[in-house]
C-alpha atoms as a PDB file:
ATOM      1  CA  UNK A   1      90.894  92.728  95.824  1.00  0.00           C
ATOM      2  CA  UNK A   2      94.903  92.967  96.208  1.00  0.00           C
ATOM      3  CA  UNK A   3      97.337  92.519  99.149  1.00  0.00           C
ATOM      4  CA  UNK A   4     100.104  94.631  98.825  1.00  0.00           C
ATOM      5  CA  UNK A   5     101.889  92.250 102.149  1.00  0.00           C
ATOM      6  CA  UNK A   6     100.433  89.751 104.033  1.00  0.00           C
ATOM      7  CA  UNK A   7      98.691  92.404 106.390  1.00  0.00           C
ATOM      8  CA  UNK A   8      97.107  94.883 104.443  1.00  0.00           C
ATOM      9  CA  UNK A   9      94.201  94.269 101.952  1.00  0.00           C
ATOM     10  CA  UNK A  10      92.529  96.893  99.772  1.00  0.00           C
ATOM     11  CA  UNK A  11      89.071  96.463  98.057  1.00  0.00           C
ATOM     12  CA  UNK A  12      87.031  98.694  95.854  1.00  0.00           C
ATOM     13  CA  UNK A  13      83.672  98.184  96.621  1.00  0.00           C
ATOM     14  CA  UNK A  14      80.533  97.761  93.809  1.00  0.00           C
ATOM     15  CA  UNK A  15      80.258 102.192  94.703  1.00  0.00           C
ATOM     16  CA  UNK A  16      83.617 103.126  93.799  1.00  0.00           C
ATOM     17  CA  UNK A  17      84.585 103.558  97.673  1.00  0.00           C
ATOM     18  CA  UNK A  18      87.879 101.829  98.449  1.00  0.00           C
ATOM     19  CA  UNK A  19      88.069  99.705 101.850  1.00  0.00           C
ATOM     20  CA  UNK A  20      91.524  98.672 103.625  1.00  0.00           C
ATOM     21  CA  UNK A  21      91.660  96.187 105.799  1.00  0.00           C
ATOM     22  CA  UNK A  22      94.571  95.294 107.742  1.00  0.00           C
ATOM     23  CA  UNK A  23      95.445  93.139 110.735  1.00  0.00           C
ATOM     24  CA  UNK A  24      98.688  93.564 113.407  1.00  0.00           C
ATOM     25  CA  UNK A  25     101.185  91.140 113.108  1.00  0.00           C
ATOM     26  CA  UNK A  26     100.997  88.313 115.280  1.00  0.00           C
ATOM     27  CA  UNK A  27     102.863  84.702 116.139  1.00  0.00           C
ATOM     28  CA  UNK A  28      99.735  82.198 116.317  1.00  0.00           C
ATOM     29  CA  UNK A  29      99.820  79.306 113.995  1.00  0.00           C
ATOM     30  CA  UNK A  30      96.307  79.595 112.775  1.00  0.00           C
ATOM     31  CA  UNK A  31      97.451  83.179 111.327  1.00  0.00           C
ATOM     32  CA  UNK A  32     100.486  82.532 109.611  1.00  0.00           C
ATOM     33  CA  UNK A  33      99.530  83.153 106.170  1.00  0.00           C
ATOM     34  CA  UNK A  34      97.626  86.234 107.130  1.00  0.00           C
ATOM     35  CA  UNK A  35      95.266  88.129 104.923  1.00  0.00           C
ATOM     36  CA  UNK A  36      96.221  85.927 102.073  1.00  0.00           C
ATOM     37  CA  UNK A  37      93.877  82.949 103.874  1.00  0.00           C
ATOM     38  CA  UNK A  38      91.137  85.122 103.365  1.00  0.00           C
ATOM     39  CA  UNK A  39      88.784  85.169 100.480  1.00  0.00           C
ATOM     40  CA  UNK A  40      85.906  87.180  98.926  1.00  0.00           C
ATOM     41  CA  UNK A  41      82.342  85.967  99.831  1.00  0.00           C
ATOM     42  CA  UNK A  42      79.438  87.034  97.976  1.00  0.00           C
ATOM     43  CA  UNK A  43      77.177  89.519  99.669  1.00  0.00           C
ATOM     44  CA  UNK A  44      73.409  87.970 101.388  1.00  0.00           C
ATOM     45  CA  UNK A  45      71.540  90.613 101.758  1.00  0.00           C
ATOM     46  CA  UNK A  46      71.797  94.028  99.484  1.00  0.00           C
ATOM     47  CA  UNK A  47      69.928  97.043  99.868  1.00  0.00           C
ATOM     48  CA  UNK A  48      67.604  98.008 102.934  1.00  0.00           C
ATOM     49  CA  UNK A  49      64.840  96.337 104.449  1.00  0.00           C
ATOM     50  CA  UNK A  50      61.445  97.514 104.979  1.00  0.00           C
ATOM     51  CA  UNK A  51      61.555 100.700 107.491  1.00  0.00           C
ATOM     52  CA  UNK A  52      60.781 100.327 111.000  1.00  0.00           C
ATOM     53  CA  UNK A  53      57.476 101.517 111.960  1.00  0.00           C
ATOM     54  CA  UNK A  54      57.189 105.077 113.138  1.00  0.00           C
ATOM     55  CA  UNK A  55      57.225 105.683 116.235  1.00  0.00           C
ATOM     56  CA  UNK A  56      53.542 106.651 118.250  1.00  0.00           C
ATOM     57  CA  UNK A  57      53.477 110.524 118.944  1.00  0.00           C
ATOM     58  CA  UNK A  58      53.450 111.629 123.023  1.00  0.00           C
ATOM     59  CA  UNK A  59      53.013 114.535 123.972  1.00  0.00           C
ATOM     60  CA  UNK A  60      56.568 115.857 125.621  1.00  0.00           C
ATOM     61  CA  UNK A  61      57.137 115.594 129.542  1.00  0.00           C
ATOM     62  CA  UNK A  62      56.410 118.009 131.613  1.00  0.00           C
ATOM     63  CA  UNK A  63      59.574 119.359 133.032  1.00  0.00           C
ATOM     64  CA  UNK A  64      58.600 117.664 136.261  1.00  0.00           C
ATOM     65  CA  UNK A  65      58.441 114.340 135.010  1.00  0.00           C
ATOM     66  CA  UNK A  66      61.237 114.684 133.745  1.00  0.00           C
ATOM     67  CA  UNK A  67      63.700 115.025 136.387  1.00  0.00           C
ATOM     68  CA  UNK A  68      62.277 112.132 138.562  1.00  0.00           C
ATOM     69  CA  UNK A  69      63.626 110.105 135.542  1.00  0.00           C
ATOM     70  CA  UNK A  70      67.131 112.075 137.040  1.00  0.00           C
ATOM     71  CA  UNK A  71      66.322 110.591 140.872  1.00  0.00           C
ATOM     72  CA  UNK A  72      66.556 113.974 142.063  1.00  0.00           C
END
């Protein structure tokens, strides 16, 4: 991880994908230093969970049915 200024931070990422983060300048005393008061934190969770169950099969609408769900 590098900061080429105080509001730009680039990371390459465990893939090879780069990531740039950067933040608008501002006045307020709890930013003044910026990206540099940041620091890396080690990842909780990697890879997916389980997948969501699948969903039950309907049968489609009617075409009537389907337009009271317009209020027409």
């Amino acid at each position: 991880m590098q900061a080429e200024d105080s509001t730009t931070l680039e990371a390459t990422l465990a893939d090879g994908r780069r990531m740039t983060l950067s933040l608008p300048a501002t006045d307020a005393p709890w930013a003044a230093d910026g990206l540099r008061a940041l620091r890396p934190v080690p990842p909780t969770h990697t890879g997916r969970s389980e997948e969501p169950p699948a969903l039950p099969e309907q049968p489609a609408l009617p075409l009537e049915v389907a337009i009271l769900g317009f209020g027409l």
